[in-house]
N, C-alpha and C. Protein backbone atom coordinates (compact mmCIF):
# COMPACT_ATOMS: atom_id res chain seq x y z
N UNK A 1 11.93 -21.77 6.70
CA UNK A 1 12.14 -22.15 8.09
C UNK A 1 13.14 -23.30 8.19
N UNK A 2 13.32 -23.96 7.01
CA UNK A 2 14.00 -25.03 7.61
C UNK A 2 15.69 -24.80 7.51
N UNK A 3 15.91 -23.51 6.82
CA UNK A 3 17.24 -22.89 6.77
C UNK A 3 17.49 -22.58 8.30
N UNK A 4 16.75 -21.66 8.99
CA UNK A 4 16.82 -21.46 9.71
C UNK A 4 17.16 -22.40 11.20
N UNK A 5 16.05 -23.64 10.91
CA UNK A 5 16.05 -25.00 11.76
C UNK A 5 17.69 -25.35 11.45
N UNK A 6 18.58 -25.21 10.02
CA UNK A 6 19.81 -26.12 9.89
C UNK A 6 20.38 -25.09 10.56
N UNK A 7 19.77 -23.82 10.87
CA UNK A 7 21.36 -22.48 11.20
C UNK A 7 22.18 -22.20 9.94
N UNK A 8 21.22 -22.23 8.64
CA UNK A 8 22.22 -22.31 7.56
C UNK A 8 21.80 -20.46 7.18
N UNK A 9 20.31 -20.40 8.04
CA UNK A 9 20.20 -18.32 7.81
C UNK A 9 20.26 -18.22 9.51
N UNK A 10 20.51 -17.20 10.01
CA UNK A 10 20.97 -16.79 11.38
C UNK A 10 19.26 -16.54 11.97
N UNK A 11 19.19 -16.07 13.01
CA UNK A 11 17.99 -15.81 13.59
C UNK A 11 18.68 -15.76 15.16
N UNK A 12 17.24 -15.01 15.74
CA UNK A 12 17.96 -14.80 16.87
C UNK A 12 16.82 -15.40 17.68
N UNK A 13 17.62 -16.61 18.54
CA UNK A 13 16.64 -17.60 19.05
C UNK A 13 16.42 -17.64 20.22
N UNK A 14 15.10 -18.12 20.51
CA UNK A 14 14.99 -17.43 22.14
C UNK A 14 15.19 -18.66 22.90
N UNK A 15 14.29 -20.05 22.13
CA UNK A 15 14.00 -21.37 22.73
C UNK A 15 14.41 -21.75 21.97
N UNK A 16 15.03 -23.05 22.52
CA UNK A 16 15.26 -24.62 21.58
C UNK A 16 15.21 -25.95 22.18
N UNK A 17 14.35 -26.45 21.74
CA UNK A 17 14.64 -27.90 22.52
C UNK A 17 14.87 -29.53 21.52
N UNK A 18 14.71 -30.48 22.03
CA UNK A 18 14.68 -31.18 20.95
C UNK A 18 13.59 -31.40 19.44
N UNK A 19 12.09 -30.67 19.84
CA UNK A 19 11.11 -30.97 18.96
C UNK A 19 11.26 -29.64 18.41
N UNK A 20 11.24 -28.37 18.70
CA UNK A 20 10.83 -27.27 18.64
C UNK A 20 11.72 -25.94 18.73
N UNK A 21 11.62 -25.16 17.54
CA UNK A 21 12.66 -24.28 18.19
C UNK A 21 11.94 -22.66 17.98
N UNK A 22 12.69 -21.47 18.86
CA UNK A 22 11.73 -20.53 18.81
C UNK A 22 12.39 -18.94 18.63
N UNK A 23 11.82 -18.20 17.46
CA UNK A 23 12.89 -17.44 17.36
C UNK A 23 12.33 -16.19 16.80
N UNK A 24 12.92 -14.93 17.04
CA UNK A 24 11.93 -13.64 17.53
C UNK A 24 11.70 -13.68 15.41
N UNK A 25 10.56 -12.95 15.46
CA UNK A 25 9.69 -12.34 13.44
C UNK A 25 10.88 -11.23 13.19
N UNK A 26 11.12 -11.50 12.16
CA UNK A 26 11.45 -10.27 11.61
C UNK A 26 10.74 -9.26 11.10
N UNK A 27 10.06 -9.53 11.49
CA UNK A 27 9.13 -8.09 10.77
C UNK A 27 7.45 -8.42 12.29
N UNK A 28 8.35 -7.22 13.28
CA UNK A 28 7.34 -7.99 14.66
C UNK A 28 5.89 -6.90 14.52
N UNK A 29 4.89 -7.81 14.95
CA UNK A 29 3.52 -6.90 15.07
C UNK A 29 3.50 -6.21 16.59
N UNK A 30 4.39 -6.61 17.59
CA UNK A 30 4.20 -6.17 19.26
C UNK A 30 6.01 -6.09 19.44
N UNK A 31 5.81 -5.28 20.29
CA UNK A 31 7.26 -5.64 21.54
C UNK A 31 7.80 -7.26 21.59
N UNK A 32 7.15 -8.30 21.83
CA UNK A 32 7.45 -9.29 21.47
C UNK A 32 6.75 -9.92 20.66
N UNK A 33 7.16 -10.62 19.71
CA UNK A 33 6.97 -11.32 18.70
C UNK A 33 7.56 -12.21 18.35
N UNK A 34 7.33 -14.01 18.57
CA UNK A 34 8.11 -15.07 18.23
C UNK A 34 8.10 -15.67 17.71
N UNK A 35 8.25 -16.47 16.97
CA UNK A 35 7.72 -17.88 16.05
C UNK A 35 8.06 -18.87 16.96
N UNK A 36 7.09 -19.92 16.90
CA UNK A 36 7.54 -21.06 17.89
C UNK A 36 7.30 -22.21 16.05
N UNK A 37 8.29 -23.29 15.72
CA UNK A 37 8.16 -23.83 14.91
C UNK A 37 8.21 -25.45 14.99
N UNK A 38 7.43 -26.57 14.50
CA UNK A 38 8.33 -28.14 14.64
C UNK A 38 9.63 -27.87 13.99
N UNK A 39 10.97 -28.56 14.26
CA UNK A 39 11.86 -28.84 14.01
C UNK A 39 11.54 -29.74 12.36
N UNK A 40 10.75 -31.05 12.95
CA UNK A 40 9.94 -31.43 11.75
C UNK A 40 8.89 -31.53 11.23
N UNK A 41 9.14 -31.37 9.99
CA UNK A 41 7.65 -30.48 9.31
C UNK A 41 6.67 -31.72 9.56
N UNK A 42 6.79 -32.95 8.72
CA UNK A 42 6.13 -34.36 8.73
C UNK A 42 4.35 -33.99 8.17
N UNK A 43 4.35 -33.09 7.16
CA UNK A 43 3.57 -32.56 6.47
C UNK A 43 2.50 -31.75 6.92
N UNK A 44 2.91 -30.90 8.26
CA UNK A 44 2.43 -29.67 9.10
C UNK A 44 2.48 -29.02 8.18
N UNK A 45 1.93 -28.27 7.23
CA UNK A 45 2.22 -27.33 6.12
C UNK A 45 1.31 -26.22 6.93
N UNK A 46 0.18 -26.55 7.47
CA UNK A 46 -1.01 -25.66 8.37
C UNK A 46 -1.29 -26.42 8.95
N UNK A 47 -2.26 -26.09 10.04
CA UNK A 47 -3.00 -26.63 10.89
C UNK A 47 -4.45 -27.77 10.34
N UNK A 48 -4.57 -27.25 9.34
CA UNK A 48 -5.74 -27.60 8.36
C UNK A 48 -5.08 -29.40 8.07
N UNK A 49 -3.46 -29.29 8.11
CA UNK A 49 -3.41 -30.46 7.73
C UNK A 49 -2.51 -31.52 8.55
N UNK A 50 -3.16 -31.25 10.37
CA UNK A 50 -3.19 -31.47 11.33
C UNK A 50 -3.65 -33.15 11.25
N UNK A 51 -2.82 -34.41 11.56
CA UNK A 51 -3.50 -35.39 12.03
C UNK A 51 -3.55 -36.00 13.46
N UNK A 52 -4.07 -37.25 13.68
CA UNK A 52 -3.79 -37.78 14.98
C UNK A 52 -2.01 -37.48 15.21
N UNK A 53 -1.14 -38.12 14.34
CA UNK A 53 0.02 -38.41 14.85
C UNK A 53 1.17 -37.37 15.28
N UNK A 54 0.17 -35.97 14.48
CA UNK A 54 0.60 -34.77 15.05
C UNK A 54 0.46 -34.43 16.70
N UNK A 55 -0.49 -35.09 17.33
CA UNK A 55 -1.00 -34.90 18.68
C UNK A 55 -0.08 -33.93 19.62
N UNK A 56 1.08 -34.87 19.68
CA UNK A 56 1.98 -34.74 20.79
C UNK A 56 2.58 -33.14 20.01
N UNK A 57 3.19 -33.06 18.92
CA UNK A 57 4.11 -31.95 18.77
C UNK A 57 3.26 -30.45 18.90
N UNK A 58 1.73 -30.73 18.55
CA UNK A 58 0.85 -29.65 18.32
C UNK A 58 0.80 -29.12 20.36
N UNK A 59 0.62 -30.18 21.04
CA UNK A 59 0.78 -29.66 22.51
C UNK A 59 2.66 -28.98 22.72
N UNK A 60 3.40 -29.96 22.28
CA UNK A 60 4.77 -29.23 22.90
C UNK A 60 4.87 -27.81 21.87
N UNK A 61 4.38 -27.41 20.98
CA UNK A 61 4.37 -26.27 20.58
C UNK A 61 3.59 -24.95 21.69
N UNK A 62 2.34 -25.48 21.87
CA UNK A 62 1.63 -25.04 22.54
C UNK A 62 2.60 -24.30 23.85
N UNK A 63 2.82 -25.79 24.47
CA UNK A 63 4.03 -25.38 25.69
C UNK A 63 4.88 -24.72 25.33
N UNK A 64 5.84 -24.59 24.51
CA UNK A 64 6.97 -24.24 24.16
C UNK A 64 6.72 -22.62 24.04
N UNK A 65 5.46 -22.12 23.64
CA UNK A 65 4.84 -20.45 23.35
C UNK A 65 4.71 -19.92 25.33
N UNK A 66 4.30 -20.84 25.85
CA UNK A 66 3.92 -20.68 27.11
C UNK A 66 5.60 -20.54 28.17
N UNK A 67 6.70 -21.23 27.80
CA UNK A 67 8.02 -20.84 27.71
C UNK A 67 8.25 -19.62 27.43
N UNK A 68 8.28 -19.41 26.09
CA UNK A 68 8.49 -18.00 25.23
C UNK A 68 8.32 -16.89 26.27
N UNK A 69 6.90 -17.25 26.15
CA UNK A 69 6.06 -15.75 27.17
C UNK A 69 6.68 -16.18 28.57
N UNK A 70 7.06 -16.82 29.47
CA UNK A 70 7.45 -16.56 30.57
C UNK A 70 9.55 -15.95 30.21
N UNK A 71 9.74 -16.56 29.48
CA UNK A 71 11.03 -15.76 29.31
C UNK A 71 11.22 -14.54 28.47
N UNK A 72 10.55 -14.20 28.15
CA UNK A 72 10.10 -13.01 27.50
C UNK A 72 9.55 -11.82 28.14
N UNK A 73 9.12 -12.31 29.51
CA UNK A 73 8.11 -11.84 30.44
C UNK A 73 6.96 -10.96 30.02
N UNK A 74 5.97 -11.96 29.12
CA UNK A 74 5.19 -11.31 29.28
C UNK A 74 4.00 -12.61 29.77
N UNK A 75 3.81 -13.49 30.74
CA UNK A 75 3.49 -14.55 30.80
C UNK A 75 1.85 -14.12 31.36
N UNK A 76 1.90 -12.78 31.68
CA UNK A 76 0.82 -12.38 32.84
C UNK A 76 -0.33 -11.82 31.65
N UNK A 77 0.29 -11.68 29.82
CA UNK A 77 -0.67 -10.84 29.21
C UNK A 77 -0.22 -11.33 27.92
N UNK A 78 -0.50 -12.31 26.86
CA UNK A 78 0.18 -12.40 25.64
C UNK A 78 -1.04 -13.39 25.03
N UNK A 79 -0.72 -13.58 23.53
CA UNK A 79 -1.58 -14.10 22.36
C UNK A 79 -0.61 -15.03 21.79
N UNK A 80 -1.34 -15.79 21.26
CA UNK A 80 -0.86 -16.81 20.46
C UNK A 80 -1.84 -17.00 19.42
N UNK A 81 -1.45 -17.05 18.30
CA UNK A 81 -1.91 -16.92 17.10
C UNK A 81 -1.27 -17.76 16.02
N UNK A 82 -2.12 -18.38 14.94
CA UNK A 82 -1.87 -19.57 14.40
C UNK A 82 -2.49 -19.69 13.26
N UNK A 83 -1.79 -18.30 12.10
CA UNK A 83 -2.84 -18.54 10.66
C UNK A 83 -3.14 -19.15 10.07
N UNK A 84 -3.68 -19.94 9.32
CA UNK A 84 -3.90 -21.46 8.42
C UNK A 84 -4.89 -20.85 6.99
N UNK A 85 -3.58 -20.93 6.00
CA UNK A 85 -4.27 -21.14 4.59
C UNK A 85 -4.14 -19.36 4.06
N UNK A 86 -4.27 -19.29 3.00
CA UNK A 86 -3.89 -17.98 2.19
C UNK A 86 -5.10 -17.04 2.70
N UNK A 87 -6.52 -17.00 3.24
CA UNK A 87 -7.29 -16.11 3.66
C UNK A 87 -6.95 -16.20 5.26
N UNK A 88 -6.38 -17.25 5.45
CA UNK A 88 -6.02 -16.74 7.17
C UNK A 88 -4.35 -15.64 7.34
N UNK A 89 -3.90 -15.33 5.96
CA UNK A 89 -2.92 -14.75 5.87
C UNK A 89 -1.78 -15.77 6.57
N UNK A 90 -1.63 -16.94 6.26
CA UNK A 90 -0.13 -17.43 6.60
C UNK A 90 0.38 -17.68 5.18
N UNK A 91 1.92 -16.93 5.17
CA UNK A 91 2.42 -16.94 4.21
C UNK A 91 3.96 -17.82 4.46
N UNK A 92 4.33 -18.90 5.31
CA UNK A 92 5.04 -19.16 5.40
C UNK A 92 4.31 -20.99 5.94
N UNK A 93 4.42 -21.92 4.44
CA UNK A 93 3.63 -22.97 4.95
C UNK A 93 4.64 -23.69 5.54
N UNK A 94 4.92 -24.04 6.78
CA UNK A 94 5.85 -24.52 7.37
C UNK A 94 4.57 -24.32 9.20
N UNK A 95 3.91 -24.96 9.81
CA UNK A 95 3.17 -24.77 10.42
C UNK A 95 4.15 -23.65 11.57
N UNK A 96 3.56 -23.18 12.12
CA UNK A 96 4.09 -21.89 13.22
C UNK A 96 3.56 -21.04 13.73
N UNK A 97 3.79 -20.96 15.35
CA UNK A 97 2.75 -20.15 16.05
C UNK A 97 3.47 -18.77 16.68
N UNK A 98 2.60 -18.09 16.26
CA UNK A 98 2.76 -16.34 16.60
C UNK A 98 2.94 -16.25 18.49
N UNK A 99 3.80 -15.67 19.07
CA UNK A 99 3.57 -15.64 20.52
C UNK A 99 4.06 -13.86 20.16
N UNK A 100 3.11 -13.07 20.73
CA UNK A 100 2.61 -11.67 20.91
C UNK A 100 2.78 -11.08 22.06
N UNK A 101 3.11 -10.01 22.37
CA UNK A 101 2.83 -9.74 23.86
C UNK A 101 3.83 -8.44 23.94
N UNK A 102 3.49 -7.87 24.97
CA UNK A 102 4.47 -6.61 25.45
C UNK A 102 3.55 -5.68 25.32
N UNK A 103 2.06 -5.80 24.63
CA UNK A 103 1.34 -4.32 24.30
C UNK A 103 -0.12 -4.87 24.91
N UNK A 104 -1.07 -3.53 24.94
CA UNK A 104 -2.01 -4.60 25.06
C UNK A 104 -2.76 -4.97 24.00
N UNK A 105 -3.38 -5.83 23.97
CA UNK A 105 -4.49 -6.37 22.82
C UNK A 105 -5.57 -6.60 22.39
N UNK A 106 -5.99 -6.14 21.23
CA UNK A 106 -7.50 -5.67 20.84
C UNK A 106 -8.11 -6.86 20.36
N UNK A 107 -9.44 -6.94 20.50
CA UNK A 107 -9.94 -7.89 19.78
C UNK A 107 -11.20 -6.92 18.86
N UNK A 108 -11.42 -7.20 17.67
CA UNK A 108 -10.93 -8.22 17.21
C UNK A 108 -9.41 -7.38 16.93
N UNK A 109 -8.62 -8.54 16.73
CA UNK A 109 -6.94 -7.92 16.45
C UNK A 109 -7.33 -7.23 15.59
């Protein structure tokens, strides 16, 4: 991800702002499928290793998915999803949230 954060691998980006930037999976589970990511990691590896001083970026991520889905339009029906650790299946430790949507959705997924 952080190739991606320099623009040093291409991606095709939907959001960017100063903390956060957001840019469709390559390999999508729905019609839409995004990664919303921190810009900086500051040892976000997962959620698991979440502190106080994370506070603020863990909400503008939050927001930033809630962006996604309204420009994406799917704001009226979408998931956000947030694997943490090798049995939650995240294979990319760089913290990052799944924004889903365009189909409908089962639980359990």
């Amino acid at each position: 991800f952080d190739k991606i954060i320099a623009k040093e691998i291409p991606s095709s980006i939907v959001y960017e702002d100063e903390k956060v930037l957001a840019f469709r999976d390559i390999n999508p589970q729905a019609p839409v499928h995004v990664l919303v990511i921190p810009k900086l990691r500051d040892g976000l590896t997962g959620l698991d290793k979440a502190e106080p001083r994370h506070a603020e970026i863990l909400g503008q991520l939050l927001y930033a998915a809630k962006v996604v889905a309204e420009k994406e339009g799917v704001a009226d029906g979408f998931r956000v999803v947030i694997n943490n650790g090798a049995e939650g299946c995240q294979s990319v430790y760089h913290l990052h949230v799944h924004v889903l949507g365009g189909r409908q959705m089962k639980w359990p997924p």
